[in-house]
Protein backbone atom coordinates (compact mmCIF):
# COMPACT_ATOMS: atom_id res chain seq x y z
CA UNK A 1 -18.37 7.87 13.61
CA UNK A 2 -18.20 4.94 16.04
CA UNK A 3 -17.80 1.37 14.39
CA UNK A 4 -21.15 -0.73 15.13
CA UNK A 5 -19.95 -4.40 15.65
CA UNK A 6 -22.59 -6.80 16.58
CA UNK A 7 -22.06 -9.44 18.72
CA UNK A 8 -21.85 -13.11 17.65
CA UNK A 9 -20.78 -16.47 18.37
CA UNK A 10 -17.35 -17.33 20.08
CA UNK A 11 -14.18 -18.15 17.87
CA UNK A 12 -14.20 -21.04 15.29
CA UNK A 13 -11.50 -23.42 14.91
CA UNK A 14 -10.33 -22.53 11.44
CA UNK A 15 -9.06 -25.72 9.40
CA UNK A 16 -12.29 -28.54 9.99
CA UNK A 17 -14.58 -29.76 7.40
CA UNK A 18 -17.47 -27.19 7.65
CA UNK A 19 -17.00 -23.49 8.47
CA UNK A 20 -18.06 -20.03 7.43
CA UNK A 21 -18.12 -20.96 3.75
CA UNK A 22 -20.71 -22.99 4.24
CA UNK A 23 -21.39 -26.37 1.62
CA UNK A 24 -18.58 -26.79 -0.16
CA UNK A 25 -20.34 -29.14 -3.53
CA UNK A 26 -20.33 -26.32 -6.20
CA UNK A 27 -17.60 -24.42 -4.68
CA UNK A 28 -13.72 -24.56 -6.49
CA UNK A 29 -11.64 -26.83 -5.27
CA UNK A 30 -9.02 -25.53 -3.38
CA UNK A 31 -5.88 -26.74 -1.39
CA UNK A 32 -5.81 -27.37 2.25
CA UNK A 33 -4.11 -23.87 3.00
CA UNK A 34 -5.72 -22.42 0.72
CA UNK A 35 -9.23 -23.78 2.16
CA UNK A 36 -7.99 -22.79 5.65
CA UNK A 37 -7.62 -19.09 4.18
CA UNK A 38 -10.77 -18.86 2.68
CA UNK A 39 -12.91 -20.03 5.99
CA UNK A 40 -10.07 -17.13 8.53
CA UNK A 41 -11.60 -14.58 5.79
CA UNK A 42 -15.16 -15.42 5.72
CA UNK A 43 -14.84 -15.68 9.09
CA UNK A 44 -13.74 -12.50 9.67
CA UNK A 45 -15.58 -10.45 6.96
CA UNK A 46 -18.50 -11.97 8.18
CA UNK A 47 -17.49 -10.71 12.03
CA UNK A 48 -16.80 -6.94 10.62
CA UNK A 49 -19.32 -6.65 7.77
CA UNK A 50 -21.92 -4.11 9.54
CA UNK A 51 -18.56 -2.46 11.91
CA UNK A 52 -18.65 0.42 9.39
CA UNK A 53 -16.21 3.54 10.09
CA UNK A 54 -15.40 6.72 8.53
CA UNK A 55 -17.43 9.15 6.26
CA UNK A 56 -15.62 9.45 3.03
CA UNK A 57 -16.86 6.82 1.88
CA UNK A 58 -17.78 4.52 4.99
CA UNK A 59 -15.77 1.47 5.44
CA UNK A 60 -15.49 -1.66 6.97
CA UNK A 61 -12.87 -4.56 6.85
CA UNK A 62 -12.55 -6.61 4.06
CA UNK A 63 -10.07 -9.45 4.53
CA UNK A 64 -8.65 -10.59 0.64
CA UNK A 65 -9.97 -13.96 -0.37
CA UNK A 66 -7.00 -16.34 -0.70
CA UNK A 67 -6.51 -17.81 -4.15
CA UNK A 68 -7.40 -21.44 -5.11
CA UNK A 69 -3.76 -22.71 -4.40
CA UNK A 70 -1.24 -21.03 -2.42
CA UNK A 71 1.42 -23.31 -4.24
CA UNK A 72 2.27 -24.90 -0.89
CA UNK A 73 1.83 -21.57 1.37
CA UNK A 74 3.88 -19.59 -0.88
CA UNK A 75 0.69 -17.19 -1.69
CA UNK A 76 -0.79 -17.62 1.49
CA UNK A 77 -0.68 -14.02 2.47
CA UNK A 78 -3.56 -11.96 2.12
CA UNK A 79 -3.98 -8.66 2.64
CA UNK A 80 -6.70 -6.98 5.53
CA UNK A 81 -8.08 -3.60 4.24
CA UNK A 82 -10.69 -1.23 5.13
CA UNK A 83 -12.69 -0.80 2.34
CA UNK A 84 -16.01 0.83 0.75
CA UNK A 85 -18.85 -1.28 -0.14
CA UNK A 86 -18.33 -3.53 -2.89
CA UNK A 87 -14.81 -4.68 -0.92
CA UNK A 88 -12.58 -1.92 -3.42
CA UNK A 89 -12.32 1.54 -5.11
CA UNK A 90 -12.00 4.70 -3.89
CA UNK A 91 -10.73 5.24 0.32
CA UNK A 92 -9.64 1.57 -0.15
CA UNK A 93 -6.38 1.63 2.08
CA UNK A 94 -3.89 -1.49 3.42
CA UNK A 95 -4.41 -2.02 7.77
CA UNK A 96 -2.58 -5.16 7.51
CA UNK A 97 -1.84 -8.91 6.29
CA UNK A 98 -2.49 -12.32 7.48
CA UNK A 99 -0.80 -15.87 6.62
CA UNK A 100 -2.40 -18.94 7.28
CA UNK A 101 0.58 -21.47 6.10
CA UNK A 102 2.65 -19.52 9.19
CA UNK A 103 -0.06 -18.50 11.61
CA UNK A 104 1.46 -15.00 11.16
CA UNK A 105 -0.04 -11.81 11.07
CA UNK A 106 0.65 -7.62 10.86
CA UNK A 107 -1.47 -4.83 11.97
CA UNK A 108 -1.11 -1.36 11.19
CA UNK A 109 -1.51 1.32 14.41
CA UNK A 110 -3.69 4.32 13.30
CA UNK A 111 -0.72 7.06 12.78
CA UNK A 112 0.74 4.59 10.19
CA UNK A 113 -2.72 4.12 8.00
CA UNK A 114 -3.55 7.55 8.61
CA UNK A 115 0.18 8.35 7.12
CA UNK A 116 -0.31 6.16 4.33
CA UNK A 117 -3.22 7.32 3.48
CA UNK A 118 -2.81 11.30 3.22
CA UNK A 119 0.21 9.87 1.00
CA UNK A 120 -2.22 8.29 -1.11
CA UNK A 121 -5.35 10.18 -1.18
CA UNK A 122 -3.90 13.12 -0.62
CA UNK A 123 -6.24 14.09 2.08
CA UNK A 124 -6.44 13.39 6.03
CA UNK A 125 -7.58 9.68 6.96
CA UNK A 126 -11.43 10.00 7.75
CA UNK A 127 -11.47 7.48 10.21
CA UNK A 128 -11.42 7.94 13.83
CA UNK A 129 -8.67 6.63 16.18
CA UNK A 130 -11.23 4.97 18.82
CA UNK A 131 -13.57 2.66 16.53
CA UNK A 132 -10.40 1.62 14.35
CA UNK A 133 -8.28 0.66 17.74
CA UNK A 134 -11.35 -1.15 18.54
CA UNK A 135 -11.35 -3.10 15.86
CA UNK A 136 -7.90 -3.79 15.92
CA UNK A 137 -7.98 -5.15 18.81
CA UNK A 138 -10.78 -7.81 18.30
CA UNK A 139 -8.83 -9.11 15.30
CA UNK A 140 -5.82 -9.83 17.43
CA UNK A 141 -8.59 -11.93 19.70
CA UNK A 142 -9.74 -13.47 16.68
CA UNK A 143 -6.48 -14.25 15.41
CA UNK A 144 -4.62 -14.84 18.69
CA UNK A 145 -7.49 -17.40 19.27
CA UNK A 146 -6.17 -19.43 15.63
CA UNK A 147 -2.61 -19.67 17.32
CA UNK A 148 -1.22 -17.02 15.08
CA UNK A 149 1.85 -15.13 16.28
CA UNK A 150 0.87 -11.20 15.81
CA UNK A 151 3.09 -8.29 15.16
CA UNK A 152 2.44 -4.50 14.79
CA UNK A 153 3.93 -1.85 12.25
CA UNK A 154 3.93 1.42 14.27
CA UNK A 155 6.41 3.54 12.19
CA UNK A 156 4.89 5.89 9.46
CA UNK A 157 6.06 5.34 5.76
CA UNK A 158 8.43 8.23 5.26
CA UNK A 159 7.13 10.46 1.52
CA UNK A 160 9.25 9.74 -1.36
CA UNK A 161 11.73 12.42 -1.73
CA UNK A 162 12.73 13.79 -5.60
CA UNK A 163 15.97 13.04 -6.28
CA UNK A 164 18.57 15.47 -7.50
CA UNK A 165 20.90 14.93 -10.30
CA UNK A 166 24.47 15.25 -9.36
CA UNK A 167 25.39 16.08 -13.31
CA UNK A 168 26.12 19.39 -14.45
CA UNK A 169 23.45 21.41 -16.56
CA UNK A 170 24.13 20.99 -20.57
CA UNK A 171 25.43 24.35 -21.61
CA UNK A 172 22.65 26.09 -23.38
CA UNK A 173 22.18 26.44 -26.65
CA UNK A 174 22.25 30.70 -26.02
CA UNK A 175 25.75 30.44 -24.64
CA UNK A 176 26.82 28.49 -27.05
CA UNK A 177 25.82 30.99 -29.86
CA UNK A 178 27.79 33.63 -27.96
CA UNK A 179 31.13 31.27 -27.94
CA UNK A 180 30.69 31.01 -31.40
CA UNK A 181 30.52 34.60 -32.17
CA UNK A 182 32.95 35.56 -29.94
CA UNK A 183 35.43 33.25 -31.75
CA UNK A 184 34.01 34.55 -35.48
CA UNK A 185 35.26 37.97 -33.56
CA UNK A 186 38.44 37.01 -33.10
CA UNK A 187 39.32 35.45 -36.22
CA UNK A 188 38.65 38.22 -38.18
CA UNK A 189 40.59 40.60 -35.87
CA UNK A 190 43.72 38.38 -36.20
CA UNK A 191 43.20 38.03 -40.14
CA UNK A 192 43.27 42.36 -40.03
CA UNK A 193 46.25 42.67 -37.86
CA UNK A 194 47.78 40.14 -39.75
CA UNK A 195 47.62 42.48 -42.92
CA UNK A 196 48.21 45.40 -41.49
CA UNK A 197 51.57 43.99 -40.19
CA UNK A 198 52.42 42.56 -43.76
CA UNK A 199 51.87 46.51 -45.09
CA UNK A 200 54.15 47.91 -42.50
CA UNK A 201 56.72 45.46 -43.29
């Protein structure tokens, strides 16, 4: 199922007065990074809210709303997902991260969501390789556009592996009860011979 983006406008400057959260009176206040944050995400939610993709559910990109202070850029990151209506639940899956403070960003490449998500859902990744590369790239526009320096993850999260124990099995409790007979055994077989040699003598 082919994303549908819209078009719109041509990039914002992120970091002004006014932006995509629109009057700012009865709104929390918020730090300057963190304020920066919050008008990249509205920004981009706003740019990706009808682009929906996949079946199972459908999904479109949700960008994590920053938190009212990023304690100087130390929470600045926030997370890009695709995600079912509602911006969470069920299909909800990780394509990347973006941080303000350090104009840096991550993207995911298809074979890595797709990998994390059969890990997770335990079921393929419902979301064709065309719309999401398309959308992929027009956040790298967007964010190459705000100066930020992007990189891309392209190596699939290997499974977990069990581990095994190198310790030896406890001996169990069957064998146990045999060593204990077998000694029972032999105690009463040297107690016999033991009389029958005092007898003879």
């Amino acid at each position: 199922m082919a994303a549908k983006v819209t078009s719109g406008p041509g990039p914002a400057t992120i970091g002004g007065s006014h932006g995509p959260s629109g009057d700012m009176t009865n709104q929390p206040k918020r730090t300057m990074v963190a304020q920066q944050a919050l008008q990249l995400s509205d920004l981009l939610n706003m740019r990706f809210a009808n682009a929906w993709m996949g079946t199972d559910p459908p999904k479109h990109l949700v960008v994590q709303a920053p938190e009212e202070s990023t304690e100087g850029g130390k929470k600045a990151r926030q997370a890009i997902t695709l995600a079912p209506q509602g911006g969470s639940g069920f299909g909800t899956i990780m394509v990347g991260w973006l941080d303000v403070s350090q104009r840096r960003a991550e993207l995911r490449t298809h074979p890595v969501v797709a990998d994390l998500y059969a890990q997770r859902y335990h079921k393929p990744f419902d979301v064709a390789r065309e719309p999401y590369d398309n959308v992929m790239r027009e956040i790298q526009s967007m964010l190459s556009a705000q100066s930020f320096q992007i990189g891309v993850e392209d190596k699939p999260h290997a499974a977990p592996v069990a581990t095994i124990s190198s310790r030896p099995p406890p001996p169990s409790s069957s064998g146990g009860k045999g060593i204990t007979i077998l000694l029972g055994v032999l105690a009463v077989l040297a107690v016999v011979g033991l009389g029958a040699f005092i007898l003879l003598h």
